[in-house]
Each structure stands twice: as structure tokens, then as C-alpha cells.
PDB file of N, CA and C in Angstrom:
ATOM      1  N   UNK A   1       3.040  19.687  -0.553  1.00  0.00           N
ATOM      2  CA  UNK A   1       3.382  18.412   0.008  1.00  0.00           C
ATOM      3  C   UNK A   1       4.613  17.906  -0.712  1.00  0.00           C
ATOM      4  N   UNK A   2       5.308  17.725   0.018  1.00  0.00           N
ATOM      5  CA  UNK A   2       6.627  16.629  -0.350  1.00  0.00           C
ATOM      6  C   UNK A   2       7.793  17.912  -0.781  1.00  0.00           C
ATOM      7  N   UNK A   3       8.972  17.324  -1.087  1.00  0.00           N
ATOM      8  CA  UNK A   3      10.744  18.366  -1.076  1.00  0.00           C
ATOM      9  C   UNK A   3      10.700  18.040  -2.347  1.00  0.00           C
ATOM     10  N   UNK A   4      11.517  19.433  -2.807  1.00  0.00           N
ATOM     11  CA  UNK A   4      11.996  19.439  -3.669  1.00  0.00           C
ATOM     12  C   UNK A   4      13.800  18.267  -3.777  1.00  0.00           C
ATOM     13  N   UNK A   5      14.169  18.337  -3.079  1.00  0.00           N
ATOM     14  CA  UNK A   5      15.233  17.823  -2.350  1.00  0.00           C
ATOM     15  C   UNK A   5      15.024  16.461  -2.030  1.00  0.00           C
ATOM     16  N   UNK A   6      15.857  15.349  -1.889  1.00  0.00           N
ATOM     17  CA  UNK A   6      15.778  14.143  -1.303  1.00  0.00           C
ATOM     18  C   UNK A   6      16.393  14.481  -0.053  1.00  0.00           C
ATOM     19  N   UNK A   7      16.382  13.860   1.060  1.00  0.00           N
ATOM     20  CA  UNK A   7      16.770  14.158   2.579  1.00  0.00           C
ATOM     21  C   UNK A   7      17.884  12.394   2.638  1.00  0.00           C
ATOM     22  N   UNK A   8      18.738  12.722   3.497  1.00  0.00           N
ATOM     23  CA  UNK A   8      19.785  11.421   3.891  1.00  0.00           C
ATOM     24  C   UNK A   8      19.484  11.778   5.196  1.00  0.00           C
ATOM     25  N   UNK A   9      19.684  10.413   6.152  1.00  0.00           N
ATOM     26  CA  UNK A   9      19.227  10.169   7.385  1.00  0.00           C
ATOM     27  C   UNK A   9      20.501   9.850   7.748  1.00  0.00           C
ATOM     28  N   UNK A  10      21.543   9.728   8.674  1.00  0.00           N
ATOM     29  CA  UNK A  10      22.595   9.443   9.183  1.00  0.00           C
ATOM     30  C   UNK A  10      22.377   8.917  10.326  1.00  0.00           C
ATOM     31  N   UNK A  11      22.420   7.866  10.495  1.00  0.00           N
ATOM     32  CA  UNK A  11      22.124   6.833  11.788  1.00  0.00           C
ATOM     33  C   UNK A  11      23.849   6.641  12.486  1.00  0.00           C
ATOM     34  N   UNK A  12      23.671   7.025  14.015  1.00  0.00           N
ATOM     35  CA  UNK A  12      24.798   6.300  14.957  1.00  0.00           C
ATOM     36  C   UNK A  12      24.030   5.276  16.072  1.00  0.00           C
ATOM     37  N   UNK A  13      24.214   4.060  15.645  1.00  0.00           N
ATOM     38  CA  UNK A  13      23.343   2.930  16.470  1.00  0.00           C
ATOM     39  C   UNK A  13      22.227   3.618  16.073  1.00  0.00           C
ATOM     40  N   UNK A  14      21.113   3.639  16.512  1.00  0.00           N
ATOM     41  CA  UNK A  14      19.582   3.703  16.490  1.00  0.00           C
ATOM     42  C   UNK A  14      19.330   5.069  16.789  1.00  0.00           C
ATOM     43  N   UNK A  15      20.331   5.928  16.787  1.00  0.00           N
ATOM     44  CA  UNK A  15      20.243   7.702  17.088  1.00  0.00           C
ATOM     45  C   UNK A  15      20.190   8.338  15.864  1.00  0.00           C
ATOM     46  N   UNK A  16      19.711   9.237  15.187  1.00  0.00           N
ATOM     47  CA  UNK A  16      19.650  10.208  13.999  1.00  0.00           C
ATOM     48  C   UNK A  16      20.826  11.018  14.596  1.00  0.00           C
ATOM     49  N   UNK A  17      22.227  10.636  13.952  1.00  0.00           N
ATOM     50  CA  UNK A  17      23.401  11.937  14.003  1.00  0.00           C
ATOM     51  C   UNK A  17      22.812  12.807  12.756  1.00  0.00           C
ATOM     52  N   UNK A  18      22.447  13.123  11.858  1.00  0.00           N
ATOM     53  CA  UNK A  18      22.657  14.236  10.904  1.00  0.00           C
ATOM     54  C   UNK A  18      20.985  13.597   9.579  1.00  0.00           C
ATOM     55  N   UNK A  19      20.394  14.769   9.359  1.00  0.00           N
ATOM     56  CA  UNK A  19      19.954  15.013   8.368  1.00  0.00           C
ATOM     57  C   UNK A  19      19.778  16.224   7.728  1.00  0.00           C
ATOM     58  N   UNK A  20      20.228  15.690   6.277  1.00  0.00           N
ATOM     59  CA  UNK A  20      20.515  16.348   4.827  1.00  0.00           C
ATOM     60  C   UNK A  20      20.322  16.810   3.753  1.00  0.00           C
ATOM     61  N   UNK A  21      19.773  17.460   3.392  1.00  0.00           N
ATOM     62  CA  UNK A  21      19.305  17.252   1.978  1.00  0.00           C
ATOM     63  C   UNK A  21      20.530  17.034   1.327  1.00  0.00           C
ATOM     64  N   UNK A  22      20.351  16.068  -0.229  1.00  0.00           N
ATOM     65  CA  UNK A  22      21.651  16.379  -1.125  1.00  0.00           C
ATOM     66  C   UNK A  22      21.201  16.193  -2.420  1.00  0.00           C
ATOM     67  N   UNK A  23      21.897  16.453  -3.178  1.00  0.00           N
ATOM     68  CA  UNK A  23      21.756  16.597  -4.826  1.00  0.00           C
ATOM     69  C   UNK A  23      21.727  15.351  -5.675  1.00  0.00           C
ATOM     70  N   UNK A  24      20.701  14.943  -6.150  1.00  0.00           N
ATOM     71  CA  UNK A  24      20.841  13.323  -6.531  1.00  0.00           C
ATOM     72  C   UNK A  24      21.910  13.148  -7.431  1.00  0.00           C
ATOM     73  N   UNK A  25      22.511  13.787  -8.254  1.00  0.00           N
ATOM     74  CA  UNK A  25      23.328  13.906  -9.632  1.00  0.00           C
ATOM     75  C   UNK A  25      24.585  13.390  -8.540  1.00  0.00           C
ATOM     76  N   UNK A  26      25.548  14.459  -7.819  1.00  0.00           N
ATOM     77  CA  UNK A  26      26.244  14.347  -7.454  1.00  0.00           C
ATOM     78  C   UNK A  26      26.137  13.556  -5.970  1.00  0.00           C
ATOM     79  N   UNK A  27      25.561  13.105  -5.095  1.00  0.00           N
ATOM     80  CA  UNK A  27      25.575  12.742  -4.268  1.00  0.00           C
ATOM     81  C   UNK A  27      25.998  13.500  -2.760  1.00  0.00           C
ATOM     82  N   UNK A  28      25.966  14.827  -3.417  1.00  0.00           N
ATOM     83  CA  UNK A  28      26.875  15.844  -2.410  1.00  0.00           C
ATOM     84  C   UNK A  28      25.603  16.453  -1.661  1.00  0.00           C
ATOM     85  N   UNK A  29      26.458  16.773  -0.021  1.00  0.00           N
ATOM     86  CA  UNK A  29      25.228  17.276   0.700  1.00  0.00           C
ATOM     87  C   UNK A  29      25.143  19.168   0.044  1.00  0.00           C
ATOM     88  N   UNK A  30      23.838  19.304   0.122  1.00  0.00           N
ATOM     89  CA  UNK A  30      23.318  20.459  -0.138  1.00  0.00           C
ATOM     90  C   UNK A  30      23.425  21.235   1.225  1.00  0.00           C
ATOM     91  N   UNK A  31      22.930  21.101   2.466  1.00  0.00           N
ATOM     92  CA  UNK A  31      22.548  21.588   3.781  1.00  0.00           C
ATOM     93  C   UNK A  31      21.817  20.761   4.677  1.00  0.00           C
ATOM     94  N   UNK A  32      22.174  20.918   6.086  1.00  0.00           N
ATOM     95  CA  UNK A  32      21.542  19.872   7.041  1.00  0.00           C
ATOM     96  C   UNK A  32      20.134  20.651   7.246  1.00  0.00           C
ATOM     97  N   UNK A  33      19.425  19.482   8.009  1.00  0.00           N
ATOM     98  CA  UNK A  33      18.053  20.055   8.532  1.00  0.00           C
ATOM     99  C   UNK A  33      17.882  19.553   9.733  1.00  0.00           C
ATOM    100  N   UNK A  34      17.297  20.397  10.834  1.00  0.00           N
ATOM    101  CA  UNK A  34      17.292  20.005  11.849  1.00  0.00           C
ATOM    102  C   UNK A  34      16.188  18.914  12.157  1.00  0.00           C
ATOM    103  N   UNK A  35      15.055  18.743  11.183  1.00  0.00           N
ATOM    104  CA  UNK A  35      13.752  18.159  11.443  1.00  0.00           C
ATOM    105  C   UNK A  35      13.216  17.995  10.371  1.00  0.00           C
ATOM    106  N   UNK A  36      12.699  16.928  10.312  1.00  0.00           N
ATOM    107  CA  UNK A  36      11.985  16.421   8.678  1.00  0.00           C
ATOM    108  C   UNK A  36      10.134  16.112   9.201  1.00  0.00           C
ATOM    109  N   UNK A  37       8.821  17.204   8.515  1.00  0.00           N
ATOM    110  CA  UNK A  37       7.749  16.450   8.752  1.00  0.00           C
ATOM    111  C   UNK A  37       7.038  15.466   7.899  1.00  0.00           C
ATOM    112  N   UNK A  38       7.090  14.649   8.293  1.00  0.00           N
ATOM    113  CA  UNK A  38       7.157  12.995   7.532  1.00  0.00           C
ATOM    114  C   UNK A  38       5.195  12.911   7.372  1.00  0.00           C
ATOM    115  N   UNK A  39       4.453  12.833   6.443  1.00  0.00           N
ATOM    116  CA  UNK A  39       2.891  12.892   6.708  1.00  0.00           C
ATOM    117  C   UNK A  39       2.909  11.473   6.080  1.00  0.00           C
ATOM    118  N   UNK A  40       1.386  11.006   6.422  1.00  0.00           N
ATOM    119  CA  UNK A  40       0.946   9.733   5.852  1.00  0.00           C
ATOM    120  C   UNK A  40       0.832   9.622   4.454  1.00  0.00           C
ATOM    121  N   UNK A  41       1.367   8.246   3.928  1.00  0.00           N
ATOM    122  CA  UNK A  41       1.145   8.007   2.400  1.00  0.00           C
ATOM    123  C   UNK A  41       0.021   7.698   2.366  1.00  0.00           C
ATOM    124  N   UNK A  42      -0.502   7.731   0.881  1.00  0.00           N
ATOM    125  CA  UNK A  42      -2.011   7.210   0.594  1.00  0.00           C
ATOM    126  C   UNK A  42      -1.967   7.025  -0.748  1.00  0.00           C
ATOM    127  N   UNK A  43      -2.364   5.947  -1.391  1.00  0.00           N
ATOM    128  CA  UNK A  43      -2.582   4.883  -2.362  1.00  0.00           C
ATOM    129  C   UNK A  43      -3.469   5.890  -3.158  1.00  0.00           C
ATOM    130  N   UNK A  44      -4.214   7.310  -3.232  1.00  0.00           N
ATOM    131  CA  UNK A  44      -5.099   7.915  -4.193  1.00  0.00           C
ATOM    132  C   UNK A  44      -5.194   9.102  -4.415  1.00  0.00           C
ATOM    133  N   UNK A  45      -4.738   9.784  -5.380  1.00  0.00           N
ATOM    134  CA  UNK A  45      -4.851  11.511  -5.433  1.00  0.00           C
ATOM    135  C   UNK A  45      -5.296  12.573  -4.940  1.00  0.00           C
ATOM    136  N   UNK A  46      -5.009  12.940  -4.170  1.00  0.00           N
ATOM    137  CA  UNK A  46      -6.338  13.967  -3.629  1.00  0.00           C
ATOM    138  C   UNK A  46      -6.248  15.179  -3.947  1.00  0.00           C
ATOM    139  N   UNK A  47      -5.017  15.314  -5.361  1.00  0.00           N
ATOM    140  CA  UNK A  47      -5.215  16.643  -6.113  1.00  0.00           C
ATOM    141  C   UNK A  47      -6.742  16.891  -6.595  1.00  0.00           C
ATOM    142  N   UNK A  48      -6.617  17.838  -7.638  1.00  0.00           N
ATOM    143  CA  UNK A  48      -7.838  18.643  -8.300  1.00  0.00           C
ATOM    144  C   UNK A  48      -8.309  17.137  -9.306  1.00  0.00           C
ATOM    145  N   UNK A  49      -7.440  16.672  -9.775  1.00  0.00           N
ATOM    146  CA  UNK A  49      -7.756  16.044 -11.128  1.00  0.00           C
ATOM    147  C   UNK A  49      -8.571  14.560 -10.146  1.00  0.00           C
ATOM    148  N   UNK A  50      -7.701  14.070  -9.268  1.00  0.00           N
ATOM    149  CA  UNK A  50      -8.127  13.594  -8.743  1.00  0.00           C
ATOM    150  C   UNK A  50      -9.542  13.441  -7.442  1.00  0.00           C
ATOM    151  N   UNK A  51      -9.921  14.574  -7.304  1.00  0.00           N
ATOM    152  CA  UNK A  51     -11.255  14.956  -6.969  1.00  0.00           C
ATOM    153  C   UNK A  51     -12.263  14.814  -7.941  1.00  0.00           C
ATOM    154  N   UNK A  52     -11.925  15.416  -9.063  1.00  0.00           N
ATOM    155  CA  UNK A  52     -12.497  15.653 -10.163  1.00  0.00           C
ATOM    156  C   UNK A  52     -12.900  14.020 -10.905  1.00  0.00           C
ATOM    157  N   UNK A  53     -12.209  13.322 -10.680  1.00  0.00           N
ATOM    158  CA  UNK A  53     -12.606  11.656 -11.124  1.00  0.00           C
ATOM    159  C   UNK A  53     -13.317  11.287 -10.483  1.00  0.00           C
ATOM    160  N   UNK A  54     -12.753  11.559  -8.849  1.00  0.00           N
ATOM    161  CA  UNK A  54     -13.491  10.838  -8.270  1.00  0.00           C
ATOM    162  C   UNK A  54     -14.845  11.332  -7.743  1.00  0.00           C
ATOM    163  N   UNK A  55     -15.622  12.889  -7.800  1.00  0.00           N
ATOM    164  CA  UNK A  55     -17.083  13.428  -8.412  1.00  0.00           C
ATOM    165  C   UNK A  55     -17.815  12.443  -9.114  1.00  0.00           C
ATOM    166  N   UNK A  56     -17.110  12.494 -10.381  1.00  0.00           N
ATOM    167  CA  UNK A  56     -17.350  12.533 -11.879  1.00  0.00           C
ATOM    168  C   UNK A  56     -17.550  10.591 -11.439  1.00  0.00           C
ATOM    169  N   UNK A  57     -16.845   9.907 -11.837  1.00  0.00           N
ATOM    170  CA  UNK A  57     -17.027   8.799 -10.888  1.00  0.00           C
ATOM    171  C   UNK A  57     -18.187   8.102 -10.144  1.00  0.00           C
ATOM    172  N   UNK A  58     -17.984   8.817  -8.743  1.00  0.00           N
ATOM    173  CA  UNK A  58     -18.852   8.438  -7.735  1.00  0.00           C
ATOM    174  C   UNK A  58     -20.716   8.814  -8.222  1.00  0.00           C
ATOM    175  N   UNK A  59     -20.878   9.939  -9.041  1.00  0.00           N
ATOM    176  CA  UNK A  59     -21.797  10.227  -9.791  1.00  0.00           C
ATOM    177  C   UNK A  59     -22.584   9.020 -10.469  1.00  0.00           C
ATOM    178  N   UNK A  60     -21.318   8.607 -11.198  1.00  0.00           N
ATOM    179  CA  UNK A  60     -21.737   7.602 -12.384  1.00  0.00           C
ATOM    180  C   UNK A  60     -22.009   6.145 -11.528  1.00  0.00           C
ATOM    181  N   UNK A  61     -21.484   5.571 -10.363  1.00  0.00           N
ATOM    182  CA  UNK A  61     -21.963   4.856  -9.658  1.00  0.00           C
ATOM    183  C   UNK A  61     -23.193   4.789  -8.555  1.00  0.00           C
ATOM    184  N   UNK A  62     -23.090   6.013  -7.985  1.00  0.00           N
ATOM    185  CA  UNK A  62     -23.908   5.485  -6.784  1.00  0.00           C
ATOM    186  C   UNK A  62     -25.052   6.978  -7.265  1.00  0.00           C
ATOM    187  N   UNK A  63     -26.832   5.972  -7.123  1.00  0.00           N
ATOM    188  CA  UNK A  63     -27.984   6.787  -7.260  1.00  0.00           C
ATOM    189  C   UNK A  63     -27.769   7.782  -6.364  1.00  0.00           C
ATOM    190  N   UNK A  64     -28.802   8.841  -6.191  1.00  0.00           N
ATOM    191  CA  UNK A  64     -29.419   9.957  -5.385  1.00  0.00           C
ATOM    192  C   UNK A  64     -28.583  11.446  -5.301  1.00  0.00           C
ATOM    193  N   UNK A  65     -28.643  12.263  -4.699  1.00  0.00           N
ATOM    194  CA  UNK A  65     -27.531  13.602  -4.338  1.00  0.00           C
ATOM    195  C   UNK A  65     -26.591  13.486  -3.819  1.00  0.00           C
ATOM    196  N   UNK A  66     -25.275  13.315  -4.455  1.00  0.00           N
ATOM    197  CA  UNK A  66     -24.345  13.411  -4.056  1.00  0.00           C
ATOM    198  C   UNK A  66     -23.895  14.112  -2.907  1.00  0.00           C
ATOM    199  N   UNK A  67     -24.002  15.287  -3.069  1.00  0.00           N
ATOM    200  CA  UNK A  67     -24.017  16.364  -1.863  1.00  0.00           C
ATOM    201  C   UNK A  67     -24.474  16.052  -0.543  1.00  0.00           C
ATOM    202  N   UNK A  68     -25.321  14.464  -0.737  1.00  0.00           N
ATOM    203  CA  UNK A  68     -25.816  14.704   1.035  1.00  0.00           C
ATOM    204  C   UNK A  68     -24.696  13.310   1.343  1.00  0.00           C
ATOM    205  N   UNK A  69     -23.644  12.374   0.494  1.00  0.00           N
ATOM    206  CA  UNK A  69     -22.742  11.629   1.106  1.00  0.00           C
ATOM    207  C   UNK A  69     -21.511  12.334   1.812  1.00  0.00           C
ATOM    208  N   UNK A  70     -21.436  12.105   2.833  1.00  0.00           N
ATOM    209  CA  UNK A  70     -20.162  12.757   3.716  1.00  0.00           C
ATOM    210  C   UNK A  70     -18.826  12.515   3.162  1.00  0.00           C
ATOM    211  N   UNK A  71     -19.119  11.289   2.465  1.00  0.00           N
ATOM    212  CA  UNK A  71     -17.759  10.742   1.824  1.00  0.00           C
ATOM    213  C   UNK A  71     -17.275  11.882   0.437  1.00  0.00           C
ATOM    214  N   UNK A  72     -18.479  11.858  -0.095  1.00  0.00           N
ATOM    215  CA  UNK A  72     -18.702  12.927  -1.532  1.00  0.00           C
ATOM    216  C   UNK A  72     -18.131  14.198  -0.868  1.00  0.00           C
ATOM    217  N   UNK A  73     -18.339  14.612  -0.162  1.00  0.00           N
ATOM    218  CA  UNK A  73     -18.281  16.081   0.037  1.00  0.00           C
ATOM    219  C   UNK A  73     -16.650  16.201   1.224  1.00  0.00           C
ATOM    220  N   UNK A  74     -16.032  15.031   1.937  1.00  0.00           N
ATOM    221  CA  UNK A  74     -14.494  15.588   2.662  1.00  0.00           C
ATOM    222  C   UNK A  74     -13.688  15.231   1.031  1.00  0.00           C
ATOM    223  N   UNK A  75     -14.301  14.006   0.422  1.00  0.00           N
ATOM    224  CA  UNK A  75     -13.260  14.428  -1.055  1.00  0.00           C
ATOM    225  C   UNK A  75     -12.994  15.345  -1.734  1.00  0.00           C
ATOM    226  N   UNK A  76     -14.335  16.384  -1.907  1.00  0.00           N
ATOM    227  CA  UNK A  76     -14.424  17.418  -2.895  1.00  0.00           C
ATOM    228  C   UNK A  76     -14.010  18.326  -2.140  1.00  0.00           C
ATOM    229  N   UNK A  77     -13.919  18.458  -0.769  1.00  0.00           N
ATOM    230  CA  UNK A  77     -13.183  19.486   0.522  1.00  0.00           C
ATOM    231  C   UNK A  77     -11.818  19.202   0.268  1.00  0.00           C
ATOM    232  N   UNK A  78     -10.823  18.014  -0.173  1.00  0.00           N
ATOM    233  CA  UNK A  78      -9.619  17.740  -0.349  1.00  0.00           C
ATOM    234  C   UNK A  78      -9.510  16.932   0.969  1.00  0.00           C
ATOM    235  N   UNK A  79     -10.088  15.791   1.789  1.00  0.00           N
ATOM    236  CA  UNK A  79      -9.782  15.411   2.903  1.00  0.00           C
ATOM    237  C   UNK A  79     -10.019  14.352   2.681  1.00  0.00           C
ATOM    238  N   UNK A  80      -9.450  13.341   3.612  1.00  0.00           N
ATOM    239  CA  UNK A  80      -9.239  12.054   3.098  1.00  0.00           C
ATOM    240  C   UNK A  80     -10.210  11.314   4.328  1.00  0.00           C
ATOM    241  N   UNK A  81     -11.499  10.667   4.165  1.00  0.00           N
ATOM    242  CA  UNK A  81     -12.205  10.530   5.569  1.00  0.00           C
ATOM    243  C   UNK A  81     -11.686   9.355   5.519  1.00  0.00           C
ATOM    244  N   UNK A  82     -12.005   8.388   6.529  1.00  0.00           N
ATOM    245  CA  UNK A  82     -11.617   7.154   7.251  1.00  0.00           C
ATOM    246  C   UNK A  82     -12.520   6.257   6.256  1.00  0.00           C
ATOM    247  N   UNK A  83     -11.663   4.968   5.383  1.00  0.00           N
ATOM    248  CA  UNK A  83     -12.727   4.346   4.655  1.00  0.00           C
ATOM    249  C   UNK A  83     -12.354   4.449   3.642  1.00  0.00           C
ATOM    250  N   UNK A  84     -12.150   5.986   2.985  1.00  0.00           N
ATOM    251  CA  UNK A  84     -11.835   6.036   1.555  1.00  0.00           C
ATOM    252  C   UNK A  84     -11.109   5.180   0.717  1.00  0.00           C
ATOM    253  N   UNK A  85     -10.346   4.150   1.046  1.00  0.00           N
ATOM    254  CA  UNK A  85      -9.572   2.917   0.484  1.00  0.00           C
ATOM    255  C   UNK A  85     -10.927   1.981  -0.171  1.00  0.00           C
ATOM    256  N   UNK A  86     -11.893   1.903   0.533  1.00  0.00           N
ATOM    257  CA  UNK A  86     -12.678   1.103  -0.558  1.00  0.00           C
ATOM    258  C   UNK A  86     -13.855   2.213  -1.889  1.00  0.00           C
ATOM    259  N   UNK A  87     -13.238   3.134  -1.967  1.00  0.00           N
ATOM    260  CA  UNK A  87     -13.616   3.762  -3.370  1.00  0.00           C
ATOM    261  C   UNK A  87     -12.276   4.271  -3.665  1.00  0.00           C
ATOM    262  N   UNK A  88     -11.370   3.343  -3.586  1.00  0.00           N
ATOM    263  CA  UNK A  88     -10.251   3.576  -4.596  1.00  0.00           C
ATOM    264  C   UNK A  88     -10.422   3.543  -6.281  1.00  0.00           C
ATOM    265  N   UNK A  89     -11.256   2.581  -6.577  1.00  0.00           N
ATOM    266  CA  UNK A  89     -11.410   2.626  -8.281  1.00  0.00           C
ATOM    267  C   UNK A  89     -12.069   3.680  -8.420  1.00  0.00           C
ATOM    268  N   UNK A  90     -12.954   4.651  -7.713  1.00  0.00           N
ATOM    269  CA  UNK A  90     -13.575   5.743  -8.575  1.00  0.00           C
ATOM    270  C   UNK A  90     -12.196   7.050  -8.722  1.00  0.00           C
ATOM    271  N   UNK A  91     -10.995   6.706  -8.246  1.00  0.00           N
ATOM    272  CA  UNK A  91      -9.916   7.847  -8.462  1.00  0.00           C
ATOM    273  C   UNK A  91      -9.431   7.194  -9.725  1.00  0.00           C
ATOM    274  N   UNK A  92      -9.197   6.478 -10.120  1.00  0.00           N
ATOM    275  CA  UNK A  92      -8.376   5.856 -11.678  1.00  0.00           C
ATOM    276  C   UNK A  92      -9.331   5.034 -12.384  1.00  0.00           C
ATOM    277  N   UNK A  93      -8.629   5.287 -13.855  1.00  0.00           N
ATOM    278  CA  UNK A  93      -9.490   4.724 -14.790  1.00  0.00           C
ATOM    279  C   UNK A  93      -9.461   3.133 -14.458  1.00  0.00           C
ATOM    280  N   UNK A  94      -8.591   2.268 -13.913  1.00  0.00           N
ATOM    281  CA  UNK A  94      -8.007   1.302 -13.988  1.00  0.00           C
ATOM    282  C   UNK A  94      -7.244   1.120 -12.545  1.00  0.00           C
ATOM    283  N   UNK A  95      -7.341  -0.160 -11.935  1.00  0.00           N
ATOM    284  CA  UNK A  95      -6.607  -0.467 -10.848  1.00  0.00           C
ATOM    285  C   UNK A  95      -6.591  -1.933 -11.091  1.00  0.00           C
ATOM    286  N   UNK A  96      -5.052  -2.388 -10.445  1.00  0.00           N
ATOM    287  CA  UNK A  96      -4.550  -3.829 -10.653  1.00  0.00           C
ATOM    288  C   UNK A  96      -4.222  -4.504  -9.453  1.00  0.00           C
ATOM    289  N   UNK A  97      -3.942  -5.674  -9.248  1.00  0.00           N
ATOM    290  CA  UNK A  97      -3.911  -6.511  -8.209  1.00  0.00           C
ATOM    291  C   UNK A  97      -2.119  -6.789  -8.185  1.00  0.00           C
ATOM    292  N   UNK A  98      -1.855  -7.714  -7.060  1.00  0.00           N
ATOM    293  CA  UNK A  98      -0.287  -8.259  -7.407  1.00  0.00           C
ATOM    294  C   UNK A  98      -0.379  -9.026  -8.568  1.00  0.00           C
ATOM    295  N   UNK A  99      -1.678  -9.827  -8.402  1.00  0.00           N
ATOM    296  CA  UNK A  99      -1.754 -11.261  -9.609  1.00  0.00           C
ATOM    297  C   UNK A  99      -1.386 -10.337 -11.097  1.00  0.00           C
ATOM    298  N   UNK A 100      -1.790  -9.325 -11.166  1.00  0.00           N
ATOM    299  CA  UNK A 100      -1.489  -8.769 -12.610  1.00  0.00           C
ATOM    300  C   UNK A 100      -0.334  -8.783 -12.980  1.00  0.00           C
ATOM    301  N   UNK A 101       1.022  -8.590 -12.423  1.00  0.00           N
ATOM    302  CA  UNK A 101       2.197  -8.165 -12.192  1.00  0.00           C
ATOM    303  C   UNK A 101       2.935  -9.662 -12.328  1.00  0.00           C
ATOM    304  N   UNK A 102       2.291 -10.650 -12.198  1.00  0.00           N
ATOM    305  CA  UNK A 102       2.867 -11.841 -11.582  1.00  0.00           C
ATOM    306  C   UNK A 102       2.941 -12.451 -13.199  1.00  0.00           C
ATOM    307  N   UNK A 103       4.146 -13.590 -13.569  1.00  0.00           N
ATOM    308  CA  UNK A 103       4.177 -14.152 -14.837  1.00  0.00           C
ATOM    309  C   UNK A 103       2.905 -14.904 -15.165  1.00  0.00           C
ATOM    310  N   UNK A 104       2.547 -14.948 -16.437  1.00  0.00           N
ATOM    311  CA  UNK A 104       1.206 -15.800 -16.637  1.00  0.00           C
ATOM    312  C   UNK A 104       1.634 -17.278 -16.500  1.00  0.00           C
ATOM    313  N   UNK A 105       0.293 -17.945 -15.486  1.00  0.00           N
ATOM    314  CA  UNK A 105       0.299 -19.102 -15.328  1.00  0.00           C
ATOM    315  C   UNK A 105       0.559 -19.274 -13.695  1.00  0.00           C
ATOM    316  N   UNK A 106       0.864 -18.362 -13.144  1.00  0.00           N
ATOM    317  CA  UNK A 106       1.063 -18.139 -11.768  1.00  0.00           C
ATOM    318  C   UNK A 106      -0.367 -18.110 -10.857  1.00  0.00           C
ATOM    319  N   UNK A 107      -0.659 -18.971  -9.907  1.00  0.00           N
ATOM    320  CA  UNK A 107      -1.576 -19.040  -8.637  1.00  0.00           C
ATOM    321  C   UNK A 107      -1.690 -18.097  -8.076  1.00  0.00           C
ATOM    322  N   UNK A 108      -0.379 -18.332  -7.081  1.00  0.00           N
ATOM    323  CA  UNK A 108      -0.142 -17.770  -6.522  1.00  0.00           C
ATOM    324  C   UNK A 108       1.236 -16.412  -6.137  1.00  0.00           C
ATOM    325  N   UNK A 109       1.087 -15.789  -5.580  1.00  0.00           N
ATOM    326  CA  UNK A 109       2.353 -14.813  -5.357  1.00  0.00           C
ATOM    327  C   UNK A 109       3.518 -15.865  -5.183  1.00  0.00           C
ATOM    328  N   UNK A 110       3.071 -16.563  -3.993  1.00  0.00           N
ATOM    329  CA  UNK A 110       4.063 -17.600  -3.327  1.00  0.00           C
ATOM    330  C   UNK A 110       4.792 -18.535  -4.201  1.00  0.00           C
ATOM    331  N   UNK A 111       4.251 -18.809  -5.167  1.00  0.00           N
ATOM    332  CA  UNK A 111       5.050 -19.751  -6.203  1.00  0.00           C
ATOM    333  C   UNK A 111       5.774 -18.867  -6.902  1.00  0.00           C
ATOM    334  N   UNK A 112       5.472 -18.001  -7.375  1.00  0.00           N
ATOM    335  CA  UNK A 112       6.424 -17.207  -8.178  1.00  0.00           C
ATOM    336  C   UNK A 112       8.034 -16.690  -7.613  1.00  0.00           C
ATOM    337  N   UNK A 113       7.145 -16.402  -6.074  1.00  0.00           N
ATOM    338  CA  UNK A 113       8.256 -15.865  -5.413  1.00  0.00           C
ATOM    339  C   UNK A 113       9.489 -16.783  -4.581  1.00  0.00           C
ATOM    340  N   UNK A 114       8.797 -17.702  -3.902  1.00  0.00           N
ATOM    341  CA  UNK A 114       9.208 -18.558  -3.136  1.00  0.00           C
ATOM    342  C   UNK A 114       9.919 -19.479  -3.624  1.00  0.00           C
ATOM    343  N   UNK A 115      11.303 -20.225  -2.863  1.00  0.00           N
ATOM    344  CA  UNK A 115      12.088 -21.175  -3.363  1.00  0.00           C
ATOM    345  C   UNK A 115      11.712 -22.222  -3.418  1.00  0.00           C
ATOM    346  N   UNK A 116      11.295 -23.019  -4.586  1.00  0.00           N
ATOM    347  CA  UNK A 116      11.222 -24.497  -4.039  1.00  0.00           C
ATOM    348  C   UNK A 116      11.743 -25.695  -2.978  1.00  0.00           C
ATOM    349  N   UNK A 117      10.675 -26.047  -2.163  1.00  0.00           N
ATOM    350  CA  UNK A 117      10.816 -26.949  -1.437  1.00  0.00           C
ATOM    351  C   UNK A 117      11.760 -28.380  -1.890  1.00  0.00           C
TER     352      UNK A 117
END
């Protein structure tokens, strides 16, 4: 999953004239490509290590045989079932909100971000 390469998109009006790979150092094109397959992002690992937490994990939370949750077993298959966003904390030791990120003393996002009225 994913290029070794970064890809440049060359837009004429709202048409794709040219895509590229090129060399981040120099900015120079490497070779065009006729077609880029673009797959869905997802917010949680679904490498080995990340299976492996989230087993190890889901174990330590939820009673009975693992083996008979459907959810337990397309993770440990490497597949991402529909849902899996709410057992995001059993993939990381640790997960944060925007509020974490935000200066202390902050409500809301909106104050931090937003211009005063």
C-alpha cells in the first residue's frame, strides 16, 4: 500500500492534463503515469503490530471467546469491517481529542480558532 514516489496532479480547468511522479529533493519530474489507484484512508493500523494490539487489547476488554466476535476475527484476517472506528482505542496505547491539541484554558475549538466578534 502506498508509492514510494510522491505523484503531482496537473490540472487544465477541472481536467487532469498530466500525472507524475517526482523527486521531493529536487522537485524534478521522475516519469508520468497514466493512472493513480487512490484507496480509502483509515484512522488505525491494520498492519501485524497493529492486529496484534488490537487481539491483545480486545482480549483484555471484552469477556467470553474471542474467536466467535466477527469483529475479532476480519481484524485478525487484516480487514477492516464496517464499525471498526468505535474500537479505535484497542489499536493504540493512547488516543487524543482536538481539545488536547488546543491551548490550556480553551472551551472550545471555536474560541481558539475563531476571530473575535
Amino acid at each position: 500500500m502506498g508509492s514510494a514516489l510522491p505523484y503531482r496532479i496537473d490540472l487544465l480547468d477541472e481536467e487532469i492534463e498530466s500525472i507524475r511522479t517526482f523527486d521531493v529533493d529536487t522537485q524534478r519530474t521522475i516519469y508520468t503515469v497514466k493512472e493513480v489507484r487512490l484507496l480509502p484512508a483509515r484512522e488505525f493500523p491494520l498492519d501485524e503490530a497493529g492486529r496484534t494490539r488490537f487481539r491483545a487489547r480486545f482480549r483484555e476488554t471484552f469477556e467470553g471467546d474471542p474467536s466467535r466476535s466477527n469483529i475479532y476475527k476480519d481484524v485478525s484476517n487484516g480487514i477492516a469491517p464496517g464499525g471498526i472506528e468505535y474500537y479505535l482505542p484497542l489499536f493504540f496505547e493512547h488516543t487524543a481529542t482536538i481539545f488536547d491539541y488546543l491551548p490550556s484554558g480553551r472551551r472550545s475549538a471555536c474560541t481558539a480558532m475563531c476571530p473575535r466578534a
